[in-house]
Each structure stands twice: as C-alpha cells, then as structure tokens.
C-alpha atoms as a PDB file:
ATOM      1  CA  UNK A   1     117.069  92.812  94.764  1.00  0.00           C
ATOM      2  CA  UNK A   2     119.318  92.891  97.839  1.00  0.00           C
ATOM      3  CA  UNK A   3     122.669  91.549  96.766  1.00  0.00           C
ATOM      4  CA  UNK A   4     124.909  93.268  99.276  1.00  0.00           C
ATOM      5  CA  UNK A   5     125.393  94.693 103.062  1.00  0.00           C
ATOM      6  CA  UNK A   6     125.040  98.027 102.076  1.00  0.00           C
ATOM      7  CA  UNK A   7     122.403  97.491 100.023  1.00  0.00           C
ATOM      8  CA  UNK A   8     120.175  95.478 102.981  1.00  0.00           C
ATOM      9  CA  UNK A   9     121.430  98.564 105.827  1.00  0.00           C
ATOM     10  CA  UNK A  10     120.092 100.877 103.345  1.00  0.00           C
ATOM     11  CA  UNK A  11     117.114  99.230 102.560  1.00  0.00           C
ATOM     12  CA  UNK A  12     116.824  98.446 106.289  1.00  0.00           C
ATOM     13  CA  UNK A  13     116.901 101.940 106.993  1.00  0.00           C
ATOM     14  CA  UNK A  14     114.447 103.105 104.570  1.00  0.00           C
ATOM     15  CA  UNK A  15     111.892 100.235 105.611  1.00  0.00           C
ATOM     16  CA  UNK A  16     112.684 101.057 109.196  1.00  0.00           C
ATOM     17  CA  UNK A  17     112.031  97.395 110.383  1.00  0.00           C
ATOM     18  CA  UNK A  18     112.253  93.655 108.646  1.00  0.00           C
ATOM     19  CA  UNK A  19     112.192  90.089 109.938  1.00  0.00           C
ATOM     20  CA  UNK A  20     115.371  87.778 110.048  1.00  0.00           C
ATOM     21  CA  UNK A  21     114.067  85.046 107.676  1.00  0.00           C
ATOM     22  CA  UNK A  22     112.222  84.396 104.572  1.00  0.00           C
ATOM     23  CA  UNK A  23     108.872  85.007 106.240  1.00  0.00           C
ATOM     24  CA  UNK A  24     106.711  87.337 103.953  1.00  0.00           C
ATOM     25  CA  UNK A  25     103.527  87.013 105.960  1.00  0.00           C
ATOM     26  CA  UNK A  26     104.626  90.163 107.587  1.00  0.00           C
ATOM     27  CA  UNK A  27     107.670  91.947 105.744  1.00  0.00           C
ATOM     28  CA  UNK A  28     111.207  90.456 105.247  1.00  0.00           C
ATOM     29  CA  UNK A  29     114.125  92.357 102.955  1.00  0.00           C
ATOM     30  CA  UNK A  30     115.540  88.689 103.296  1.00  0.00           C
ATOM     31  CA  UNK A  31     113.148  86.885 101.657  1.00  0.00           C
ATOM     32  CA  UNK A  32     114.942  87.067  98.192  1.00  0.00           C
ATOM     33  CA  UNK A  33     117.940  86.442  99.749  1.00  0.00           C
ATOM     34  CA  UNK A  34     117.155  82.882  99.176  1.00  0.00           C
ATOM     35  CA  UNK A  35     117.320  82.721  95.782  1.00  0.00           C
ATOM     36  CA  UNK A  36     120.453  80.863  94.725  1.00  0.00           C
ATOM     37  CA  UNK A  37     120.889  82.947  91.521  1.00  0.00           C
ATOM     38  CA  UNK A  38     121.783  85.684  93.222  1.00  0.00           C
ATOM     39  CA  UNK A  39     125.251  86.153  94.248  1.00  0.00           C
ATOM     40  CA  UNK A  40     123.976  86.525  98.123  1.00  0.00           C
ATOM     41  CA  UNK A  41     124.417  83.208  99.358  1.00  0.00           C
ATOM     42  CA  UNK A  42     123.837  81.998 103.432  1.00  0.00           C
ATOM     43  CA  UNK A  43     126.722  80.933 105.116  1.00  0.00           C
ATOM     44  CA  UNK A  44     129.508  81.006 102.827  1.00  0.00           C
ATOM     45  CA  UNK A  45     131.191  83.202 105.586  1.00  0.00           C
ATOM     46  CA  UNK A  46     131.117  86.394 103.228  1.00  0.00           C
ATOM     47  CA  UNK A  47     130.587  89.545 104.927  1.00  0.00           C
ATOM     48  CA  UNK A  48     129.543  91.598 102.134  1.00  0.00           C
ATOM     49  CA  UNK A  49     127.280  88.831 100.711  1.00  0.00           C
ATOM     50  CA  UNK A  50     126.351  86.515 103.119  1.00  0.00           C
ATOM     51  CA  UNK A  51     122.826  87.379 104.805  1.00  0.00           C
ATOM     52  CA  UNK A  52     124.205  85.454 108.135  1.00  0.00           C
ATOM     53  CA  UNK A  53     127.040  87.652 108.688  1.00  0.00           C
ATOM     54  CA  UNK A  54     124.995  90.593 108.096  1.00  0.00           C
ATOM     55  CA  UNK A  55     123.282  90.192 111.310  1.00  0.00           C
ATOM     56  CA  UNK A  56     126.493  90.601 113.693  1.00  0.00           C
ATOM     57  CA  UNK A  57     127.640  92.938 111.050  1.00  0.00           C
ATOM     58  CA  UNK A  58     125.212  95.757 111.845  1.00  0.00           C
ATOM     59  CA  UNK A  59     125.338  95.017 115.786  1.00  0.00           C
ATOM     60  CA  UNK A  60     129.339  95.704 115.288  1.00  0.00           C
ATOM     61  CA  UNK A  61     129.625  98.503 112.870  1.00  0.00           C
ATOM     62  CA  UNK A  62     126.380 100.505 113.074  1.00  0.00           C
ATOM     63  CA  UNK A  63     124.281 102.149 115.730  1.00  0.00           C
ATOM     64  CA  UNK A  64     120.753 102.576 114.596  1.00  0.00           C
ATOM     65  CA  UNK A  65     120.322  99.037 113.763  1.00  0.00           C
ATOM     66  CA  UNK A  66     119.374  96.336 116.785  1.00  0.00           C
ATOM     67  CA  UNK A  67     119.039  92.835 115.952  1.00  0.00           C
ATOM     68  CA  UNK A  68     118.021  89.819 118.127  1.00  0.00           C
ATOM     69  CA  UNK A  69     114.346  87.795 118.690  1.00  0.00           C
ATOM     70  CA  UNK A  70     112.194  90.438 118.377  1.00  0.00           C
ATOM     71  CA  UNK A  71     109.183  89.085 115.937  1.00  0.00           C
ATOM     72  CA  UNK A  72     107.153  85.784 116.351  1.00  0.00           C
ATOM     73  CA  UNK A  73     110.118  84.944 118.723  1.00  0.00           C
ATOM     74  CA  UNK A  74     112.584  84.837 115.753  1.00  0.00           C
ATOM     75  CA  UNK A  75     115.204  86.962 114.726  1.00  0.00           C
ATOM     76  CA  UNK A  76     114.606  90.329 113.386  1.00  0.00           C
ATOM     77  CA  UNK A  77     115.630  94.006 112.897  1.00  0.00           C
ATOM     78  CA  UNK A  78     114.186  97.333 114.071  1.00  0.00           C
ATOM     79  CA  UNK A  79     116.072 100.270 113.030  1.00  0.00           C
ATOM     80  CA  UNK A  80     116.225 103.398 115.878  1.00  0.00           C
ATOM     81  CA  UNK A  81     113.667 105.421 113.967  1.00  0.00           C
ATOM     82  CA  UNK A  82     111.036 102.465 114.802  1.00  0.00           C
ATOM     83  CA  UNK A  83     112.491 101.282 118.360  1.00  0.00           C
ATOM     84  CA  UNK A  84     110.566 103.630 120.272  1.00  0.00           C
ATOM     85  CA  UNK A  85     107.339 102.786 118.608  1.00  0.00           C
ATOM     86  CA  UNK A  86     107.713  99.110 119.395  1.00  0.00           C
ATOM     87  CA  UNK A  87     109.358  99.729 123.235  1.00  0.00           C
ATOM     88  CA  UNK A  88     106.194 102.092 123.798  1.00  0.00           C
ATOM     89  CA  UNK A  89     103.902  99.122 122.043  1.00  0.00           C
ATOM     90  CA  UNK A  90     105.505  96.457 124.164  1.00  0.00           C
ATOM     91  CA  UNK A  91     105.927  97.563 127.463  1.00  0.00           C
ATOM     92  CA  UNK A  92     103.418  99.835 127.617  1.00  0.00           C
ATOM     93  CA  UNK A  93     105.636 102.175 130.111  1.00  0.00           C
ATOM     94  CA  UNK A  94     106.796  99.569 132.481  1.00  0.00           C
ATOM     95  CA  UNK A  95     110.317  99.090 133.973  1.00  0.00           C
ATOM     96  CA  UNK A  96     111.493  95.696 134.246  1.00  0.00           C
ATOM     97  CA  UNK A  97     111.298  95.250 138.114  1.00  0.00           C
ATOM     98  CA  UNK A  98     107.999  96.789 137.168  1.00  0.00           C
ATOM     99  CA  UNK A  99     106.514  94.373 134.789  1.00  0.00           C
ATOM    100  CA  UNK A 100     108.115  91.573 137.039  1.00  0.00           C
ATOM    101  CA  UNK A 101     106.529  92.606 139.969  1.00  0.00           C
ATOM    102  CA  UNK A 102     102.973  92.701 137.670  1.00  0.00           C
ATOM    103  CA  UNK A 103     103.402  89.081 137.044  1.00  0.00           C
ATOM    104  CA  UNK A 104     104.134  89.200 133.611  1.00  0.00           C
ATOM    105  CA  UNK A 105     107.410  88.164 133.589  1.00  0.00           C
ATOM    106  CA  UNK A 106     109.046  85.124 134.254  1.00  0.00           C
ATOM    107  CA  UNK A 107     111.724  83.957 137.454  1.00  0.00           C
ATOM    108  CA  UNK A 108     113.920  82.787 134.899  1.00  0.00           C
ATOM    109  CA  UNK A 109     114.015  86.142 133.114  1.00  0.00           C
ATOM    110  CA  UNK A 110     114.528  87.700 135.948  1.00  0.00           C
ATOM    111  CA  UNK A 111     118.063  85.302 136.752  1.00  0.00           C
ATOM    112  CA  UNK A 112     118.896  86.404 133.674  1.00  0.00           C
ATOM    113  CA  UNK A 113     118.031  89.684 133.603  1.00  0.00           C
ATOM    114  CA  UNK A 114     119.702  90.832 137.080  1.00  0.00           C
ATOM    115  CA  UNK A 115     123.353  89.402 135.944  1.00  0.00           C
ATOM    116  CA  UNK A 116     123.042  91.112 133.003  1.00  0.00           C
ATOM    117  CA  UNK A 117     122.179  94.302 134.170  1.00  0.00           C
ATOM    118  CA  UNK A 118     124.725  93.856 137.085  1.00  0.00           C
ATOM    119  CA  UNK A 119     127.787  92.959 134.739  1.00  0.00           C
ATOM    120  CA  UNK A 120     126.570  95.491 131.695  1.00  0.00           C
ATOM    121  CA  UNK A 121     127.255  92.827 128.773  1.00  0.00           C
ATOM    122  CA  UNK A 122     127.472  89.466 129.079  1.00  0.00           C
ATOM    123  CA  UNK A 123     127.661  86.572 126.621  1.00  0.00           C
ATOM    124  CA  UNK A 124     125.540  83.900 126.678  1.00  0.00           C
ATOM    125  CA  UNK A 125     127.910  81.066 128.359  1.00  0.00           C
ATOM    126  CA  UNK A 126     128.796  83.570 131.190  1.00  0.00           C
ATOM    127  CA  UNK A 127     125.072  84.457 131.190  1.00  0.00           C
ATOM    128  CA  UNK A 128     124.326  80.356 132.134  1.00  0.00           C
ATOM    129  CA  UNK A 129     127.186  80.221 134.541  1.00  0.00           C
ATOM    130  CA  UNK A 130     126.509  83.708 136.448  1.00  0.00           C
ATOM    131  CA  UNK A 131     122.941  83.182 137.097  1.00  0.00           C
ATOM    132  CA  UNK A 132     123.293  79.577 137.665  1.00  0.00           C
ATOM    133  CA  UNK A 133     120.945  77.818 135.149  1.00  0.00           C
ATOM    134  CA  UNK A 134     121.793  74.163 134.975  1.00  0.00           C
ATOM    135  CA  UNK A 135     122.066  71.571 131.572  1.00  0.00           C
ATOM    136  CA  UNK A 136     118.531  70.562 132.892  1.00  0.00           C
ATOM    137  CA  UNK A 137     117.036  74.104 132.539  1.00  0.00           C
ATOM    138  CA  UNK A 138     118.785  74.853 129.149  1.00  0.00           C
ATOM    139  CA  UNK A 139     115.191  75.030 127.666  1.00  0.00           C
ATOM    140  CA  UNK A 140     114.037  77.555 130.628  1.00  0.00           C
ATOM    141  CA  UNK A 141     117.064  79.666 129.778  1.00  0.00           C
ATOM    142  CA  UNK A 142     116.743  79.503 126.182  1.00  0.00           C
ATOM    143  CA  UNK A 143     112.608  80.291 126.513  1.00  0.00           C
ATOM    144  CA  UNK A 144     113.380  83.256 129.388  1.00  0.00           C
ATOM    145  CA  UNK A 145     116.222  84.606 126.919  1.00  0.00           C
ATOM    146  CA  UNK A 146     113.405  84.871 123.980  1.00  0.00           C
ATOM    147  CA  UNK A 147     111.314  86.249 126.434  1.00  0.00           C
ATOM    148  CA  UNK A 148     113.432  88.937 127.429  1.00  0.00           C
ATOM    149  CA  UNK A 149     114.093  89.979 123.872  1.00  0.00           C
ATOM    150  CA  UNK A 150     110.804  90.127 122.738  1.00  0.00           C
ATOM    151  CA  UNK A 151     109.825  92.174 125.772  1.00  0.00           C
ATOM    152  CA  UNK A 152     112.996  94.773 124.913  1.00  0.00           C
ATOM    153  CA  UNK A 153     114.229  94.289 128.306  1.00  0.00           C
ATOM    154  CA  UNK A 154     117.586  92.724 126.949  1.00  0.00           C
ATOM    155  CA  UNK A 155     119.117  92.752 123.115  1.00  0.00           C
ATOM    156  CA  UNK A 156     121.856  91.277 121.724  1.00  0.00           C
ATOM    157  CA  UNK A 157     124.878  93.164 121.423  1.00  0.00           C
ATOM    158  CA  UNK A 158     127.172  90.976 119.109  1.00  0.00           C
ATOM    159  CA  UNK A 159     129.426  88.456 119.599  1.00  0.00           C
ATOM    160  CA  UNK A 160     132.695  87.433 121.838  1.00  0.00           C
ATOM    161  CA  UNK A 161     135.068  84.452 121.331  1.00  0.00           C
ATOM    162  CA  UNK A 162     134.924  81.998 124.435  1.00  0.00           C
ATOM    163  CA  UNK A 163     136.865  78.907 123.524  1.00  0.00           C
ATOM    164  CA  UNK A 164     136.359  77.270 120.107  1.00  0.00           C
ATOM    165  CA  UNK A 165     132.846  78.783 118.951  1.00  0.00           C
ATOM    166  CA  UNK A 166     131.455  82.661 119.449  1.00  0.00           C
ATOM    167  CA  UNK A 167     128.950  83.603 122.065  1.00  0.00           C
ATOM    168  CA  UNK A 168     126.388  85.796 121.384  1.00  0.00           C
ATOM    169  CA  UNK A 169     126.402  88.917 123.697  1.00  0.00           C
ATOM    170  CA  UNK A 170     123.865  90.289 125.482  1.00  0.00           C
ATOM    171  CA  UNK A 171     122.612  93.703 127.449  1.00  0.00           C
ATOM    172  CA  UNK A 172     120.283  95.984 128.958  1.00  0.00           C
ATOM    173  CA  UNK A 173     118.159  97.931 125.445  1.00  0.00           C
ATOM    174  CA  UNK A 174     118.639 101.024 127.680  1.00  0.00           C
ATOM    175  CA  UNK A 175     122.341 100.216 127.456  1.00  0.00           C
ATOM    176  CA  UNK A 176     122.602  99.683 123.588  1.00  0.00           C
ATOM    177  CA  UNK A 177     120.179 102.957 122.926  1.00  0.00           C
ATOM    178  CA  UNK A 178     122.791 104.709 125.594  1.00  0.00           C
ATOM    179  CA  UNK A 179     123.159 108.659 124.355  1.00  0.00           C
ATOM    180  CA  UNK A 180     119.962 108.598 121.772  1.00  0.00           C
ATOM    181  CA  UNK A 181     116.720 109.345 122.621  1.00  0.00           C
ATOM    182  CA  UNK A 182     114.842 106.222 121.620  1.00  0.00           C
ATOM    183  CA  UNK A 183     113.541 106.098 125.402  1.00  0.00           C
ATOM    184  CA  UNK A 184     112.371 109.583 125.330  1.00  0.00           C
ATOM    185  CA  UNK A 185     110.533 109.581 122.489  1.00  0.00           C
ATOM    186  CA  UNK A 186     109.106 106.307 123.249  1.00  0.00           C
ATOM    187  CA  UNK A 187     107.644 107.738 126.652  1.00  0.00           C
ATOM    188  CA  UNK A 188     105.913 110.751 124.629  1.00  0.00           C
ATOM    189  CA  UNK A 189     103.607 107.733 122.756  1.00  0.00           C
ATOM    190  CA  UNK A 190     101.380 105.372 124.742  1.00  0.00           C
ATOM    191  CA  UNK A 191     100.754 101.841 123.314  1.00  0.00           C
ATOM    192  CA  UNK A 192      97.692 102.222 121.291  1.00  0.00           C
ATOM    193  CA  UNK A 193      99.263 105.032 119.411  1.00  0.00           C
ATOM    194  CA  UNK A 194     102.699 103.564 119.055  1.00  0.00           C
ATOM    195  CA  UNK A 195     100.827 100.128 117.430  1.00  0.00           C
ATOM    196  CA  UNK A 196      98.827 102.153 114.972  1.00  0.00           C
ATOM    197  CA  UNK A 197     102.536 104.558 113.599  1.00  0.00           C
ATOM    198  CA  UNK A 198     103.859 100.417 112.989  1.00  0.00           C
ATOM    199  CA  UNK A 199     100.636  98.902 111.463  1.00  0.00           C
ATOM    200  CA  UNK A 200     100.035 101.709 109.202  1.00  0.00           C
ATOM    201  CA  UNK A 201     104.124 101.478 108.579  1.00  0.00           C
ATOM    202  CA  UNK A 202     103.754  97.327 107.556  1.00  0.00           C
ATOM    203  CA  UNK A 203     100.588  98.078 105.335  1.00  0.00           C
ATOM    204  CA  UNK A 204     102.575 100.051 103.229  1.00  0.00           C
ATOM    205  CA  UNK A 205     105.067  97.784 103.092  1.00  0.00           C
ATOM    206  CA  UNK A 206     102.929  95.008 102.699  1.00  0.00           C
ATOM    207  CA  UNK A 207      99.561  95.737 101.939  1.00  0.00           C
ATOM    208  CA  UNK A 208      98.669  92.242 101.694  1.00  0.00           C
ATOM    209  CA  UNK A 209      99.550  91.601 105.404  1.00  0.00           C
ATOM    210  CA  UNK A 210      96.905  89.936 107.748  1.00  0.00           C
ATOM    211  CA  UNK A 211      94.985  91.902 110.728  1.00  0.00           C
ATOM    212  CA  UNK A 212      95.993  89.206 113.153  1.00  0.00           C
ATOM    213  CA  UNK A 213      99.086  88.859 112.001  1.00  0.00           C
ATOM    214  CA  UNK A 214      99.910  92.235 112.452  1.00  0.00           C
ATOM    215  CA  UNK A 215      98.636  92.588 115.916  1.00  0.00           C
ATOM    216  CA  UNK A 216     100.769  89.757 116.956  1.00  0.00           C
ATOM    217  CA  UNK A 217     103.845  91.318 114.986  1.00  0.00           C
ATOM    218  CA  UNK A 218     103.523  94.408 117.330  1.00  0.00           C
ATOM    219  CA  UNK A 219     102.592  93.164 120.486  1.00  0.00           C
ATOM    220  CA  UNK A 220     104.981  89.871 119.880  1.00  0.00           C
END
C-alpha cells in the first residue's frame, strides 16, 4: 500500500511507468490510493499524502519522473528508464516539423507547438494568448494540447502562479530530458522493438492486462 510520496516515487521508479488514475485495466500505483482508510487522501492539499500534489511534486523536485497526458489521453507517469522506449514507440523517429509535414499532426498543434518551442516554457494562459487561440477554439486548444502530449512533442513542466489560480507549464520533451540520454537511447530502438521492451514490462506488472489494451497503451 502506497501511503506516502516517497513511497509512490519509489514504487514509480521500480515499476518504471503507471497511469494517473484509478484505472487498473492497464497498471496504476494509484489505484489504492482511493481507499479512504488509508491515510492518503485526494485533495486535502497535503504534499506528503495527497496523490494530487504528488503529480507537480515530482515535475518540481525530481528529474527522472515526467508527468502529463500520456496514456488513453489522461494523465500519467513514465519514469526516464522507460521514456525512450515509449518516444521510440510513438514517434517512430520523426521530428516534429517532420511528423507535421507527414500529415499526422494537427494546425492547432502546430500554433502551439512553435510558441512553445520559441519561448522554451510557457504556461498554459500565455500558451492561449501567444499563439492566438480564441474562447471559441478552447476545445481545439485543449484537444491539440492532448495531442501534443501524447505524441511526446511537448510535456508538462510544472506549474507557475498567473493571477489567482496556477497554470500548468509546458515545454519541448527534448527540453525537459536536456543533459540525459533518453533521446539517444531512444534512436538505438525502432518502434516494433521499443513496443515489445513495454508490453512485456506491463505483463509483468499486470498479467491480466488485455492485448488491445496494451497496444493502445503504447501507441496512445
């Protein structure tokens, strides 16, 4: 049983990958995080046992640990030992301006994308404003922004204050995985063989897990 932030980073680290919510169809250290008898409890604002905060807390204090939409287009976390495996699944090699100019990513993305990748890190409100989405296209920018995550062309970075509530912050994954080698050991594995290191990786942690399931897990 998870009861504490140390306890979930080290668990996290060990499993190498888990999704944000209670979903067990796939594998989630969270999903007995639920359980009201234990003394983790969501959003009582406590760092060391609130499951909420643990998700900015790894993006702030730790460095192998990325969070954002990265499974089923919900939130999840892939540790830097597994990264590479899942960059190497998903974009199968491609740049961004690459896999644009393929057709397999969006316009709106690519607003996004280029005023992130100008500015370094941006947070979401200064995200909108920069690259000019309107109140009409907040569910274009909110779709693109999933997009972009689940791709690995953009992850979030944490959080910074603007006005009365925090915005999350986003940049470039090549930024966040600056001075590792995630991006060199993801170009030594081609997709195939980068899906089959994660598959065999969620059977063992769930050997109950579902063929299509897992396919869609990896490829998001």
């Amino acid at each position: 049983m998870i009861q504490h932030y140390d306890d979930f980073c080290a668990a996290l680290l060990d499993a190498g990958f888990s999704l944000g919510d209670k979903d067990a169809h796939i594998f989630s250290l969270l999903v007995n995080s639920w359980n009201e008898d234990g003394p983790q409890q969501w959003h009582t604002g406590n760092p060391d046992t609130d499951p909420w905060e643990w998700r900015m807390r790894v993006l702030q204090e730790r460095s192998d640990i990325a969070y954002g939409k990265l499974f089923f287009k919900k939130s999840g976390f892939i540790t830097q030992e597994f990264y590479p495996c899942f960059l190497a699944a998903r974009r199968g090699g491609m740049s961004f301006y690459e896999a644009y100019e393929s057709g397999t990513i969006s316009h709106y993305a690519k607003r996004i994308y280029d005023v992130v990748a100008e500015f370094g890190c941006l947070a979401t409100d200064n995200i909108k404003r920069e690259a000019g989405f309107t109140r009409d296209e907040k569910s274009k920018f909110d779709s693109a922004l999933t997009e972009l995550q689940m791709r690995m062309y953009l992850t979030m970075q944490g959080q910074q204050q603007i006005g009365t509530w925090p915005s999350t912050v986003f940049c470039t994954t090549e930024l966040f995985w600056d001075g590792t080698d995630v991006f060199e050991r993801a170009a030594a594995l081609d997709a195939d063989e980068a899906a089959e290191i994660i598959e065999q990786r969620v059977l063992e942690l769930n050997p109950a897990a579902q063929a299509k399931k897992i396919a869609k897990f990896i490829t998001g």
